[in-house]
N, C-alpha and C. Protein backbone atom coordinates (compact mmCIF):
# COMPACT_ATOMS: atom_id res chain seq x y z
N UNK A 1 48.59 25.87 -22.94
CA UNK A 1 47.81 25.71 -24.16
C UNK A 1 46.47 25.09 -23.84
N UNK A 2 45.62 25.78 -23.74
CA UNK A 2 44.19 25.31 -23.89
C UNK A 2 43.18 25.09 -24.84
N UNK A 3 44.02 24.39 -26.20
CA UNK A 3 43.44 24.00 -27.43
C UNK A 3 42.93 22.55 -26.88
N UNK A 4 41.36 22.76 -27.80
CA UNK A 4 41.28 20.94 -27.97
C UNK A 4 42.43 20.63 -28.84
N UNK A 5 41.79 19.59 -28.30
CA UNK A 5 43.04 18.13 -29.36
C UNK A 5 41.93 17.65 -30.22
N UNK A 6 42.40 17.13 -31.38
CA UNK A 6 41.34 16.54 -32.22
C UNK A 6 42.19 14.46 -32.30
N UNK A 7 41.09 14.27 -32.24
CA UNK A 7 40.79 13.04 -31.26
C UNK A 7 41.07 11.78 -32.59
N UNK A 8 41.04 12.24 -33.54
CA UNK A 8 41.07 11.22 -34.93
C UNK A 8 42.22 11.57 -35.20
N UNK A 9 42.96 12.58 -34.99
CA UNK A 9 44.02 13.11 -35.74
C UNK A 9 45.55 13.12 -34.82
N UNK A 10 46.58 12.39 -34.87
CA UNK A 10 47.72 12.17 -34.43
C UNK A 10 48.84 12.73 -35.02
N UNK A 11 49.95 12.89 -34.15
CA UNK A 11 51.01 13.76 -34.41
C UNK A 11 52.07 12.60 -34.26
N UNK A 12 52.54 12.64 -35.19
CA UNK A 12 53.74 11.57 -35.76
C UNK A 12 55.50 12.34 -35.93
N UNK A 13 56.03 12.53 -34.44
CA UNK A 13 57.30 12.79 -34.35
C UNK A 13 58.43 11.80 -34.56
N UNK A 14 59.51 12.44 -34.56
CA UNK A 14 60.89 11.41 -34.82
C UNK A 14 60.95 11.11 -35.86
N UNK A 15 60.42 11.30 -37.34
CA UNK A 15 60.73 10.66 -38.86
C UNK A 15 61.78 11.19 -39.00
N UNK A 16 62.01 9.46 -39.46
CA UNK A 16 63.73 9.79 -40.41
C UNK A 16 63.24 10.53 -41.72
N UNK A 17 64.78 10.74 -42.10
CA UNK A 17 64.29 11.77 -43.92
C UNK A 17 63.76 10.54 -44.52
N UNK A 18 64.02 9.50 -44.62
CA UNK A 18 63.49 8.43 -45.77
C UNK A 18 61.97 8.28 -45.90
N UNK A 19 61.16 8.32 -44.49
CA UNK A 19 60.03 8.26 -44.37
C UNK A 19 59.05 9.34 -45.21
N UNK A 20 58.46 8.87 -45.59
CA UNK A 20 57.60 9.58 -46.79
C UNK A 20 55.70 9.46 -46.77
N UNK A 21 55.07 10.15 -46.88
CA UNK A 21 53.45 9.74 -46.87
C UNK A 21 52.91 8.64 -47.08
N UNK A 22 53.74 7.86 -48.04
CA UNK A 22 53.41 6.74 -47.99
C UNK A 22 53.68 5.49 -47.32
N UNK A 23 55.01 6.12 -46.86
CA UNK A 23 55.40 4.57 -45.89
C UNK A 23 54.71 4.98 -44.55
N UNK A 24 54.53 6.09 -44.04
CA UNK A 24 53.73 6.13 -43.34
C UNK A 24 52.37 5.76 -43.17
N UNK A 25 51.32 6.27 -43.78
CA UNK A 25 50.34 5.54 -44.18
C UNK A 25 50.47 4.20 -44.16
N UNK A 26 51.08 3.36 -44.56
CA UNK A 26 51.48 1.86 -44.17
C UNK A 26 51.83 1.31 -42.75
N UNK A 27 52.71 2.41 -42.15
CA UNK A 27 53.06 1.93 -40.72
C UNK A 27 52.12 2.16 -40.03
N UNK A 28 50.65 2.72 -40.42
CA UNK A 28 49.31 2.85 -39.51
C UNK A 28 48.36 2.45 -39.73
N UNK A 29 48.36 2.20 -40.86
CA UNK A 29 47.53 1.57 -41.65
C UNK A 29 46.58 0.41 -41.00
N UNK A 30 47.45 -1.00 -40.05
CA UNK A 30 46.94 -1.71 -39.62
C UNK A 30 46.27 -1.22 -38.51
N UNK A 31 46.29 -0.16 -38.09
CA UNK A 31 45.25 0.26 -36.64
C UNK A 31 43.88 0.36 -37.03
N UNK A 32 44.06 0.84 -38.77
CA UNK A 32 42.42 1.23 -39.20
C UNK A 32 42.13 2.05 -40.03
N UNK A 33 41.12 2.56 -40.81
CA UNK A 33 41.21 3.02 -41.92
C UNK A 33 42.10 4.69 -41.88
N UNK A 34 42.83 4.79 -42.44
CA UNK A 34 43.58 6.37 -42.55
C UNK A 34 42.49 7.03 -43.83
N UNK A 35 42.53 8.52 -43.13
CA UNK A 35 41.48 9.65 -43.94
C UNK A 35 42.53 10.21 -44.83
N UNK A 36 43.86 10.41 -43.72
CA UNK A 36 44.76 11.28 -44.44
C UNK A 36 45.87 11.54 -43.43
N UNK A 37 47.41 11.66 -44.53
CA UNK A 37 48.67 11.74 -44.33
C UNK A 37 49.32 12.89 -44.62
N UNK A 38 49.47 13.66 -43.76
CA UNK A 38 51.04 14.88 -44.24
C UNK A 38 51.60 14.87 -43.62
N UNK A 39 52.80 15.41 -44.46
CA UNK A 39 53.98 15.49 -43.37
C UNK A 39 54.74 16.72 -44.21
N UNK A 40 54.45 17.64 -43.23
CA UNK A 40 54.71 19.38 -43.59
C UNK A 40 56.52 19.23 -44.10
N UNK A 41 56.16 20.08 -45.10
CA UNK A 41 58.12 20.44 -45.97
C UNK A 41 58.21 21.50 -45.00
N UNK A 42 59.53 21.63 -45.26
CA UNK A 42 60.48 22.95 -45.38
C UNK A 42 60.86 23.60 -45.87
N UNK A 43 60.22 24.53 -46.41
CA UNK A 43 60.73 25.71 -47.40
C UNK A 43 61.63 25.62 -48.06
N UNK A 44 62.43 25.72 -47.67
CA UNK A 44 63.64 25.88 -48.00
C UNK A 44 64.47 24.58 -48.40
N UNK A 45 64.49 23.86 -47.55
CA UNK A 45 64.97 22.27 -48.28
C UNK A 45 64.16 20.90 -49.12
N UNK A 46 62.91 21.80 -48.64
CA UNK A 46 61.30 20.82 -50.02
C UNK A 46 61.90 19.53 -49.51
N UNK A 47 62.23 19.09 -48.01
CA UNK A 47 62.07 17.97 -46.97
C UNK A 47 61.09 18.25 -45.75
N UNK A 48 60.24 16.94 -45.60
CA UNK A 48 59.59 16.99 -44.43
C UNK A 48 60.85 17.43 -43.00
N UNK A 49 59.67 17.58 -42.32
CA UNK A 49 60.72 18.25 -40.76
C UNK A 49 60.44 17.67 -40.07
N UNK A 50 60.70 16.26 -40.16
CA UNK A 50 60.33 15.09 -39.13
C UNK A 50 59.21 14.82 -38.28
N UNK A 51 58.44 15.18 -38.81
CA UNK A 51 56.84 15.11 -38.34
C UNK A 51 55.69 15.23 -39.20
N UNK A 52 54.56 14.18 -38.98
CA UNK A 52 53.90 14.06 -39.81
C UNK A 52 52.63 14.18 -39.19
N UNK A 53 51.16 13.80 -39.30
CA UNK A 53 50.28 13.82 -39.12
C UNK A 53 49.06 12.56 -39.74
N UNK A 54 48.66 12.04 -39.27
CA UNK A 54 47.81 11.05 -39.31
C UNK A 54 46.58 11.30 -39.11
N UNK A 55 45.38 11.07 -40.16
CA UNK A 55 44.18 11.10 -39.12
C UNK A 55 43.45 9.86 -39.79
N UNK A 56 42.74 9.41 -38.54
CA UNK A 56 41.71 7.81 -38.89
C UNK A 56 40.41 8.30 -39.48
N UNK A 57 39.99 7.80 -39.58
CA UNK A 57 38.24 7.76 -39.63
C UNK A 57 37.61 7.99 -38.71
N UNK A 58 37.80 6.70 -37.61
CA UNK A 58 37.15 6.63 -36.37
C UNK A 58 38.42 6.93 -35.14
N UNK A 59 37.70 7.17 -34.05
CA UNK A 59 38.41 8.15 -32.66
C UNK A 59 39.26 6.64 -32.16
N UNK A 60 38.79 5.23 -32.22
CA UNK A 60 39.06 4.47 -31.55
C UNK A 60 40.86 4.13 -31.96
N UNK A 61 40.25 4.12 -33.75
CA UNK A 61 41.65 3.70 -34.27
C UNK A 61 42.49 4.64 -33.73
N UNK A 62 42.27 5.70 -33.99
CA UNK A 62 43.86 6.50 -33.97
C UNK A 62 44.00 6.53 -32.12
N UNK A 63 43.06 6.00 -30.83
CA UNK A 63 43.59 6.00 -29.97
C UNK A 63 44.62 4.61 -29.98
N UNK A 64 44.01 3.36 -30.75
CA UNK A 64 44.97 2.14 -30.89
C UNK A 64 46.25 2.23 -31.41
N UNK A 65 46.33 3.45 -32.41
CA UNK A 65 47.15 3.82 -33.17
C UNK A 65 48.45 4.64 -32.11
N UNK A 66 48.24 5.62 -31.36
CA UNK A 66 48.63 5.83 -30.49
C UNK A 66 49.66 5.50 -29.23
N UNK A 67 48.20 4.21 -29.01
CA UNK A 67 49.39 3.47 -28.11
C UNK A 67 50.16 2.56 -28.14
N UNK A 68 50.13 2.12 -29.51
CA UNK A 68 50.89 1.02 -30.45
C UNK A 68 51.80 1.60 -30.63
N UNK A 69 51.93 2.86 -31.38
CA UNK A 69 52.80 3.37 -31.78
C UNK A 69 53.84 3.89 -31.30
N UNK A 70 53.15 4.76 -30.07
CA UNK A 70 54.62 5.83 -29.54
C UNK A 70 55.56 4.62 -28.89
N UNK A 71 56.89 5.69 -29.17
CA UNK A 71 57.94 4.88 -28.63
C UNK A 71 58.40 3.92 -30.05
N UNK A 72 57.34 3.39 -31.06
CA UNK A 72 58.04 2.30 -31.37
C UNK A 72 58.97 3.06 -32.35
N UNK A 73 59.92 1.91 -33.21
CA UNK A 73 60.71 2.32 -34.09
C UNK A 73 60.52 2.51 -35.51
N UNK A 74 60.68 3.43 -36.56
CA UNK A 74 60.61 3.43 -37.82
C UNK A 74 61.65 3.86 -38.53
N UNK A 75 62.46 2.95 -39.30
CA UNK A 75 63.73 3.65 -39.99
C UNK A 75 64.65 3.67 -39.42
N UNK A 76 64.88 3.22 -37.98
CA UNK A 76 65.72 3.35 -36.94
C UNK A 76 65.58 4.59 -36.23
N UNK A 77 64.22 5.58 -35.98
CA UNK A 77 64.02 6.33 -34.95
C UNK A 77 63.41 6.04 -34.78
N UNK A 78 63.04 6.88 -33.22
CA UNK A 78 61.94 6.25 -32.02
C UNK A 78 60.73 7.46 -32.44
N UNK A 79 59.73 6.68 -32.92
CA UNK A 79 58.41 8.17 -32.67
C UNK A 79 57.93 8.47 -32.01
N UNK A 80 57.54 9.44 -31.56
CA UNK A 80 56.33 10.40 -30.46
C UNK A 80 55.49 10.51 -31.15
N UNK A 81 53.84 9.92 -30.72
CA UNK A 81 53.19 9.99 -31.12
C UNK A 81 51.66 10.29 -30.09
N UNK A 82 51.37 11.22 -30.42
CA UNK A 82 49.93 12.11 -29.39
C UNK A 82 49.09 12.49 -30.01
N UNK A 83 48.02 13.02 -29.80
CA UNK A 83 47.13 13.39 -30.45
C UNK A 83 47.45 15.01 -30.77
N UNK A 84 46.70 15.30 -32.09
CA UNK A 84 47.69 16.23 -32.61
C UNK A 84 46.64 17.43 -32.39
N UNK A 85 47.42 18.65 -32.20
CA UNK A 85 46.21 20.49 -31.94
C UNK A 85 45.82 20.81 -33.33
N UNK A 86 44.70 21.25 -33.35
CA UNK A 86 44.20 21.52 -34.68
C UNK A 86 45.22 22.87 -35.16
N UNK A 87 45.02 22.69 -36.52
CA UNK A 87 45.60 23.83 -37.14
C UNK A 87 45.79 25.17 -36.76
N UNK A 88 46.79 25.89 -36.91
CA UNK A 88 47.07 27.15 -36.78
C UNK A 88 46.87 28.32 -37.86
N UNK A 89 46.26 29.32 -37.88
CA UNK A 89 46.45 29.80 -39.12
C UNK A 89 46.99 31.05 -38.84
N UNK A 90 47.56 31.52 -39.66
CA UNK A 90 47.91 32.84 -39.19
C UNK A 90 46.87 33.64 -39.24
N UNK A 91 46.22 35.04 -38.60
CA UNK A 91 45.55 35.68 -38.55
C UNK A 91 44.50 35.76 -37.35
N UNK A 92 45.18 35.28 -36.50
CA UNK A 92 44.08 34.68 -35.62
C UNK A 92 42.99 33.27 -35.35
N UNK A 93 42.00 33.32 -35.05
CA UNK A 93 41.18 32.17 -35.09
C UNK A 93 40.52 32.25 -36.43
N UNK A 94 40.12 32.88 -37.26
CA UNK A 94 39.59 32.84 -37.74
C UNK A 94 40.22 32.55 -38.92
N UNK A 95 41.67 33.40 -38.97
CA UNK A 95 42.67 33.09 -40.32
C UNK A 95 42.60 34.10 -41.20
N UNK A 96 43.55 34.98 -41.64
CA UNK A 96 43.44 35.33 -42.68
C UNK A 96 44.62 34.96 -43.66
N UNK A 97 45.43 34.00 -43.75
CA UNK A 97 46.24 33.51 -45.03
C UNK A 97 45.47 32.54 -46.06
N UNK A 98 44.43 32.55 -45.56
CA UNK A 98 43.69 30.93 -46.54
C UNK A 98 42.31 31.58 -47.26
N UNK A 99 42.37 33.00 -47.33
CA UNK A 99 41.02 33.63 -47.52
C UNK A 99 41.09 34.90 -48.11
N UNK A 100 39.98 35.08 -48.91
CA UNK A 100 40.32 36.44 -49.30
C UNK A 100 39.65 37.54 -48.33
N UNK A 101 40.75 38.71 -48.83
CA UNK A 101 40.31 39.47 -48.07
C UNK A 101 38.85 39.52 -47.56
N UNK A 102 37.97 39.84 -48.44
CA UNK A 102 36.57 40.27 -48.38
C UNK A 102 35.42 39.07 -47.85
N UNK A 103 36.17 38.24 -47.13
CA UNK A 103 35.89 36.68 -46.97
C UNK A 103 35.01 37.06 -45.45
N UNK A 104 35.65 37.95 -44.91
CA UNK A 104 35.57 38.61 -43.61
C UNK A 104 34.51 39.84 -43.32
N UNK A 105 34.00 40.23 -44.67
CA UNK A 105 33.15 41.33 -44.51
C UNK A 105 31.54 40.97 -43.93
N UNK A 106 31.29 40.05 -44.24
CA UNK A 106 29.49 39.70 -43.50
C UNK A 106 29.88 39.80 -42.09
N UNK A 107 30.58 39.17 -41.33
CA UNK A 107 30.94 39.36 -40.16
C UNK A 107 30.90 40.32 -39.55
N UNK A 108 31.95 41.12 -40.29
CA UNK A 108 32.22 42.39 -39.45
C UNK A 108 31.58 43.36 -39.78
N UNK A 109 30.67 43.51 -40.70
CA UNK A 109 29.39 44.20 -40.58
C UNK A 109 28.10 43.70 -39.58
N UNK A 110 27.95 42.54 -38.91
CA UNK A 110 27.56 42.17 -38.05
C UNK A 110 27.82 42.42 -37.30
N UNK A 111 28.81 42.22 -36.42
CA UNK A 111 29.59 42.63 -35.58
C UNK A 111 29.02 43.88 -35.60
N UNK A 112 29.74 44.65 -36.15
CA UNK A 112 29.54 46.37 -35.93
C UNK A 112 27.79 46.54 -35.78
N UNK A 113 26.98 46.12 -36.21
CA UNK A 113 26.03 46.26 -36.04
C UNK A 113 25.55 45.98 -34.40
N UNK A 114 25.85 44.85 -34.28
CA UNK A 114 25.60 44.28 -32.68
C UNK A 114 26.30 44.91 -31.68
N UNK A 115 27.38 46.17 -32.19
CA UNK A 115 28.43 46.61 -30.89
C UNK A 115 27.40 48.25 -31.23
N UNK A 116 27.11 48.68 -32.40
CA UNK A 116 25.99 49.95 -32.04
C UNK A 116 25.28 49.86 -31.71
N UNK A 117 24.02 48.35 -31.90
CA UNK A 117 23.06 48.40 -30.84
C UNK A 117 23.49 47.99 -29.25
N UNK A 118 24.84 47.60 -28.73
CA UNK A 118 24.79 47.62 -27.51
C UNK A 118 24.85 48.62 -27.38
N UNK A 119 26.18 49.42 -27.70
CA UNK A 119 26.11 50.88 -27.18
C UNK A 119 24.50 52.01 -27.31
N UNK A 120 23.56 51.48 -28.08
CA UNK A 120 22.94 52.28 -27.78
C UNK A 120 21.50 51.67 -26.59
N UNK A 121 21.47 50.80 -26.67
CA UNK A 121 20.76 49.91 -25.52
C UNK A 121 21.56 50.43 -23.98
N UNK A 122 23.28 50.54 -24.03
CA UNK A 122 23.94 51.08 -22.83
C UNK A 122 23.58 52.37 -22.52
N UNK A 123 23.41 53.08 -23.87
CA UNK A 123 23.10 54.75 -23.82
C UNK A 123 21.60 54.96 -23.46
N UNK A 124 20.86 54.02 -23.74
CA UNK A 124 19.22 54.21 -23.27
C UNK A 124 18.84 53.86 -21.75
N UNK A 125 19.63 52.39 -21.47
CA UNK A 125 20.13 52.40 -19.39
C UNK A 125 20.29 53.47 -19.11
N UNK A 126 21.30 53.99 -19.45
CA UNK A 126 22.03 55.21 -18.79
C UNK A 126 21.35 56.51 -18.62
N UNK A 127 20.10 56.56 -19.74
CA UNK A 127 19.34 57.58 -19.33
C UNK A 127 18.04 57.54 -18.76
N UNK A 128 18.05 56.17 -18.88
CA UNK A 128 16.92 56.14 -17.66
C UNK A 128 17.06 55.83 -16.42
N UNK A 129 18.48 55.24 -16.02
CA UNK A 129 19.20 55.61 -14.66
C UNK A 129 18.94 56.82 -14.66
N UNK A 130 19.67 57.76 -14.93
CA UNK A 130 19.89 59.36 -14.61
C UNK A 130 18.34 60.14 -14.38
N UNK A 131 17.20 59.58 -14.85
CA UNK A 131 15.70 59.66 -15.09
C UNK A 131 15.49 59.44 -13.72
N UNK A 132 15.76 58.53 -13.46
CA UNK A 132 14.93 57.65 -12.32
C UNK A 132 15.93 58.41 -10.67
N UNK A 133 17.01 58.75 -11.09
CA UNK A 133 17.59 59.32 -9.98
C UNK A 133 16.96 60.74 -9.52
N UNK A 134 17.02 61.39 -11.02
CA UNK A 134 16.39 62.34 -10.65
C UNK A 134 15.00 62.66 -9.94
N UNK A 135 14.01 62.24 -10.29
CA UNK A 135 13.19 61.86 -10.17
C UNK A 135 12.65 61.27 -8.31
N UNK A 136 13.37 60.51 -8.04
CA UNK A 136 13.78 60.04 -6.89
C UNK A 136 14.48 61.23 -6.23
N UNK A 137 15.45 62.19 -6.65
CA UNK A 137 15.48 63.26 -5.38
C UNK A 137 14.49 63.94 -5.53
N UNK A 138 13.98 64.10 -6.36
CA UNK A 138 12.68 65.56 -6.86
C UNK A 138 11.88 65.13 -5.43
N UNK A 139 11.65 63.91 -5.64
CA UNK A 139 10.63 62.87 -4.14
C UNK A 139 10.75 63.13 -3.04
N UNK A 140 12.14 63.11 -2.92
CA UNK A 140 12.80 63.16 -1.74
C UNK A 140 12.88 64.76 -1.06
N UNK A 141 12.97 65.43 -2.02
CA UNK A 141 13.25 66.69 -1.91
C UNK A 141 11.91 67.21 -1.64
N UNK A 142 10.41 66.91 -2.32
CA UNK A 142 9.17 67.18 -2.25
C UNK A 142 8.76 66.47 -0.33
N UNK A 143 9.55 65.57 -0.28
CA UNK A 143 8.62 65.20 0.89
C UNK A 143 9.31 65.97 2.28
N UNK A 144 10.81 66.38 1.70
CA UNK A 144 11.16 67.25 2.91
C UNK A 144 10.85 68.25 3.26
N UNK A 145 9.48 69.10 1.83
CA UNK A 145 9.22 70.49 1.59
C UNK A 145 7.87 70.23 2.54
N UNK A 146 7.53 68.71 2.18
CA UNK A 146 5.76 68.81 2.92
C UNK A 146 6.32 68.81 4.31
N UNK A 147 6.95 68.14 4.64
CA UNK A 147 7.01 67.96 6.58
C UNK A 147 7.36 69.08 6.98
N UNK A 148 8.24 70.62 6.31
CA UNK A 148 8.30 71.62 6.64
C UNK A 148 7.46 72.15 6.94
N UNK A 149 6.48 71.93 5.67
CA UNK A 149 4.92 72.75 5.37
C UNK A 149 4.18 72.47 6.70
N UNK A 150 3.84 71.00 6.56
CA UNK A 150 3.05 70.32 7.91
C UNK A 150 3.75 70.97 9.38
N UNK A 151 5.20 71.41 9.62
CA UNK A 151 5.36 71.69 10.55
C UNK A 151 4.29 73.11 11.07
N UNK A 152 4.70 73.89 9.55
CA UNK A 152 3.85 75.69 9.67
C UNK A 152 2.55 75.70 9.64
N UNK A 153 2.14 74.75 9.52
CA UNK A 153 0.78 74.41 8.93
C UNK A 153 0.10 74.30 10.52
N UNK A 154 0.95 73.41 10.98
CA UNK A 154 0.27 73.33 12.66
C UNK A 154 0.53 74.42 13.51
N UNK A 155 -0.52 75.28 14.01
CA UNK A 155 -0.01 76.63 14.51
C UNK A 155 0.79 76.24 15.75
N UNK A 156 0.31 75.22 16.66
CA UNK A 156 0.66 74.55 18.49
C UNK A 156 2.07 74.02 18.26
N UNK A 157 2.03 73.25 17.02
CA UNK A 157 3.34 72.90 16.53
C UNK A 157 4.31 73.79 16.50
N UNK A 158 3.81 75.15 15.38
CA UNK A 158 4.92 76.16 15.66
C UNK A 158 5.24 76.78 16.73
N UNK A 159 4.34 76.92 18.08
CA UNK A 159 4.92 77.74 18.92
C UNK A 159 5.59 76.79 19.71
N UNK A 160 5.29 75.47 20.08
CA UNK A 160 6.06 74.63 20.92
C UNK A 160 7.61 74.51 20.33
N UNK A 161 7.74 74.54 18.75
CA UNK A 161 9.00 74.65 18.49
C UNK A 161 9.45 76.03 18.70
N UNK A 162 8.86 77.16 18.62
CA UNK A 162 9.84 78.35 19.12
C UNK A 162 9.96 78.71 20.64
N UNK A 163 8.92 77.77 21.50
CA UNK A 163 9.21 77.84 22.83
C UNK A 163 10.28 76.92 23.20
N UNK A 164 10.64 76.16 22.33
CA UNK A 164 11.59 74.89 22.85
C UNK A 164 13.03 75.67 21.96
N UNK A 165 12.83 76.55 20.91
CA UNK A 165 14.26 77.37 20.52
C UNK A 165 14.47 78.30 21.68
N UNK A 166 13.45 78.97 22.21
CA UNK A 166 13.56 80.40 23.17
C UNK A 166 14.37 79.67 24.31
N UNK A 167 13.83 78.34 24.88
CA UNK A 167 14.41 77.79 25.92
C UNK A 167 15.64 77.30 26.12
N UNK A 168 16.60 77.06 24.94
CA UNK A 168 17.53 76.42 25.10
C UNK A 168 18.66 77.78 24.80
């Protein structure tokens, strides 16, 4: 997992069922000011699932908070307490359960915009590669036509080369 961690915000494992937002908030309370307390239900039984979430104000408290905390006891369980991964949403990074559909459309008309002008910035390389190649044999091909030329062109030239074919 290569999520940040968010640095104000702590993950509060091991709650007994009795423990509630508010007694929590109390058992952290003395580290420093709390922003905010949940502690996610369960569908199905509308009880927390033994874990809650804490976040301070400031980064310092909830590291004091931290190391005060884990291990100790509340209710008669032991908590785990770390710094907690930011939210998950379903839909990816960006989320789509918390949004409406059309929440997503400036984007991805951007997007699409920025992926046709690459492709056509790729398609304009590509033909001026193929330009420049050509171009470059035409060269290549022109300068092998002159040194032919220059060979016929020199009359001493031509006969020393057909005296040096006759000879071999």
């Amino acid at each position: 997992m290569n999520q940040p961690v968010q640095k104000n915000t702590l993950y509060v494992g091991g709650l007994a069922e009795e423990v509630d937002e508010k007694i929590l908030h109390a058992a952290f309370v003395p580290f420093g000011e709390v922003k905010d307390v949940k502690t996610p239900l369960d569908q199905s039984t509308q009880k927390h699932r033994s874990f809650g979430f804490v976040t301070f104000l400031e980064r310092e408290d909830a590291a004091a908070a931290m190391d005060n905390m884990d291990g100790a006891e509340l209710f008669g369980r032991v908590l785990t307490v770390n710094y907690a991964f930011p939210e998950r949403i379903k839909g990816g990074e960006q989320g789509w359960a918390a949004q409406p559909i059309w929440a997503d459309a400036d984007t991805w008309f951007e997007r699409q915009q920025q992926e046709e002008e690459m492709q056509r910035l790729q398609a304009e390389h590509r033909d001026a590669m193929q330009a420049a190649e050509k171009l470059h044999r035409e060269k290549l091909a022109a300068e092998r036509e002159g040194e032919k030329e220059e060979e016929t062109a020199d009359p001493m030239a031509a006969a020393e080369a057909q005296a040096v074919k006759q000879s071999s």
